[in-house]
Protein backbone atom coordinates (compact mmCIF):
# COMPACT_ATOMS: atom_id res chain seq x y z
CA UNK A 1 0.00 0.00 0.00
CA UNK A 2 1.61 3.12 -1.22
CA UNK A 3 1.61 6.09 1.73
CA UNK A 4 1.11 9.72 1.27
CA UNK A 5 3.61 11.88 1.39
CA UNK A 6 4.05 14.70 3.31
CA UNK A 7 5.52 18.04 1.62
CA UNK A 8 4.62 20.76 -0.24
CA UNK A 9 1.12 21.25 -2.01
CA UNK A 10 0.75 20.49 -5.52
CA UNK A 11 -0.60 22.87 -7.39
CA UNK A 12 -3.57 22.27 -9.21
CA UNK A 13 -2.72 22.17 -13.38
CA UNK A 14 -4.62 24.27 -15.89
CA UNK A 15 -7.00 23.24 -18.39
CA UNK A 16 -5.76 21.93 -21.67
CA UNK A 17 -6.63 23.47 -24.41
CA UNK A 18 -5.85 25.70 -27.00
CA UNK A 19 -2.78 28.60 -26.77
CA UNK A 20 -4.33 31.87 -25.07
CA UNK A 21 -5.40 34.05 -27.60
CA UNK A 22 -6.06 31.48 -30.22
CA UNK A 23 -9.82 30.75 -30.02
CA UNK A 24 -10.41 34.32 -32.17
CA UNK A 25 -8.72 33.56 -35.06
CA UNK A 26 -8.54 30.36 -37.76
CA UNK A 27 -6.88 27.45 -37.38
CA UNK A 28 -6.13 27.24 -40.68
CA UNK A 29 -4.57 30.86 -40.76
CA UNK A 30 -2.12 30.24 -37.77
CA UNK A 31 -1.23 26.56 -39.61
CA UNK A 32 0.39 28.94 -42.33
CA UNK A 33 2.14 31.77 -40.18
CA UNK A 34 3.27 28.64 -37.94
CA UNK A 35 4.91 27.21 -41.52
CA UNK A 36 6.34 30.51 -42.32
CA UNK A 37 8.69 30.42 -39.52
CA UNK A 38 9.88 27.19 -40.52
CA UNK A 39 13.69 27.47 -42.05
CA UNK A 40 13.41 24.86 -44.82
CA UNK A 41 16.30 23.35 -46.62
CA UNK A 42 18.64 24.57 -49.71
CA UNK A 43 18.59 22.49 -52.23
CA UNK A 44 22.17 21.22 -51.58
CA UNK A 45 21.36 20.53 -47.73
CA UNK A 46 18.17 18.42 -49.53
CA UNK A 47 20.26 16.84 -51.42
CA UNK A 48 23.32 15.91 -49.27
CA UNK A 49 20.46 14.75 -46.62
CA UNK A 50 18.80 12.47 -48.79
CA UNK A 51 22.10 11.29 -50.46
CA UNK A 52 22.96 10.76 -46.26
CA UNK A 53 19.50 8.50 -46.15
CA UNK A 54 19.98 6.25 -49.01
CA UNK A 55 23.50 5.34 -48.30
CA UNK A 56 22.45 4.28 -44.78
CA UNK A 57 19.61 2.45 -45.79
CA UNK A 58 22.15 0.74 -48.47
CA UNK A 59 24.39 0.00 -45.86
CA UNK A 60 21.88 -1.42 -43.34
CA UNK A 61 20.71 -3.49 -46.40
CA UNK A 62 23.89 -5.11 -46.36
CA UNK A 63 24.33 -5.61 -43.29
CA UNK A 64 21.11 -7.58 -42.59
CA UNK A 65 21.88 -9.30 -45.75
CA UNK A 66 24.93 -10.81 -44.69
CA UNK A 67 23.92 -11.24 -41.19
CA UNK A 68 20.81 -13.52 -42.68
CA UNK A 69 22.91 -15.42 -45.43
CA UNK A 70 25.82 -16.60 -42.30
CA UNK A 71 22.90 -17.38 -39.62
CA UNK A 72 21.17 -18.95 -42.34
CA UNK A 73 24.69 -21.04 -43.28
CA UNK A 74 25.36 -22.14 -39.47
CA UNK A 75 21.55 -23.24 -38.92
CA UNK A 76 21.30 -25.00 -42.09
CA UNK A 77 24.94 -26.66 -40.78
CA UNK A 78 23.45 -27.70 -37.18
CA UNK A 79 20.61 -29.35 -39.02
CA UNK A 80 22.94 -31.20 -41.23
CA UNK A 81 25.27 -32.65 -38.69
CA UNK A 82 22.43 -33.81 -36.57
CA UNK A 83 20.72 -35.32 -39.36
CA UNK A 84 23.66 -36.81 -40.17
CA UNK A 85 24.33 -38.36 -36.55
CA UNK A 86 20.88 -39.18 -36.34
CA UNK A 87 20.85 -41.67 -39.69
CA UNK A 88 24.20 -43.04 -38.69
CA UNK A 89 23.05 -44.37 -35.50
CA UNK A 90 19.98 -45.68 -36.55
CA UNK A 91 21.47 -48.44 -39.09
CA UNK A 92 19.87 -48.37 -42.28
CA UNK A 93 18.11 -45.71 -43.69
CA UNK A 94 14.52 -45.64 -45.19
CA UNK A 95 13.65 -43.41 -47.66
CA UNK A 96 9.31 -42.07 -46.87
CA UNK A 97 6.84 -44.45 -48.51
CA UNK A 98 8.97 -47.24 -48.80
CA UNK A 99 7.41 -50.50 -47.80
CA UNK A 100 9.10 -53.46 -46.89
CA UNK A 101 8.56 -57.13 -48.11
CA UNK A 102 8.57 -60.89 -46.60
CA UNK A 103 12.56 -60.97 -48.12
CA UNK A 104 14.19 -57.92 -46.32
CA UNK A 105 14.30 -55.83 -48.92
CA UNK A 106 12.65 -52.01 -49.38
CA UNK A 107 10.62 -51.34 -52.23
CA UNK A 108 9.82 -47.90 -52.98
CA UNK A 109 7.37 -46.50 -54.83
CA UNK A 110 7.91 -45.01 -58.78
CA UNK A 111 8.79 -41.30 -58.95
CA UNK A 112 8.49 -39.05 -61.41
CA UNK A 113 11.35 -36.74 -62.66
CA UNK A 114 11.05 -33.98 -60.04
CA UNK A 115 11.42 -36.80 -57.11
CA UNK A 116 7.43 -36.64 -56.60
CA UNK A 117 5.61 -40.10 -56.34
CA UNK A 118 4.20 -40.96 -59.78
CA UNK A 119 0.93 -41.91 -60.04
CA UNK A 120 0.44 -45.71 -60.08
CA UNK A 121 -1.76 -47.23 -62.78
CA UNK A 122 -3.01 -50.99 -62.41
């Protein structure tokens, strides 16, 4: 339980609102003397500035890029060497949809060209 704490008063805040003085004339109208004191770029500043932008957005490009490609490399490495340790210790390997027979041996089923089980006609 959080306990009050003795000090000085606070003082009460005023109502929000609009700027004092403000309520008499357009919005629209102070919008535009509010833009006029703006101090907008040359065109060099522009142009350095956005030449500034596109190089770091290049650069950050690149960096994600080969930050994704090397995770990508060592993931896709884990998952090989386990695979690999896994199939080694279990003996022979199996590929999906084969089915053994009576004999031992593994039949599997036709596939067509792109390694996708053909269809089987009687």
């Amino acid at each position: 339980m959080a306990k009050a704490v003795r000090g000085q008063p606070v003082k009460p805040r005023s109502p929000v609102g609009p700027p004092a003085g403000a309520g008499e004339r357009n919005y629209f109208a102070s919008v535009v003397e509010e833009l006029r004191k703006v101090v907008w770029p040359t065109w060099n500043e522009l142009g350095r500035m956005t030449g500034v932008v596109i190089t770091t957005v290049l650069l950050m490009a690149v960096i994600v890029s080969a930050a994704d490609f090397v995770l990508g490399r060592v993931v896709q490495q884990l998952y090989a060497s386990s695979s690999s340790s896994s199939s080694s210790s279990s003996g022979s390997q199996v590929k999906p949809g084969a089915t053994p027979t009576a004999a031992g041996t593994v039949t599997t089923p036709p596939t067509s060209a792109g390694g996708t089980t053909a269809p089987v006609t009687p």
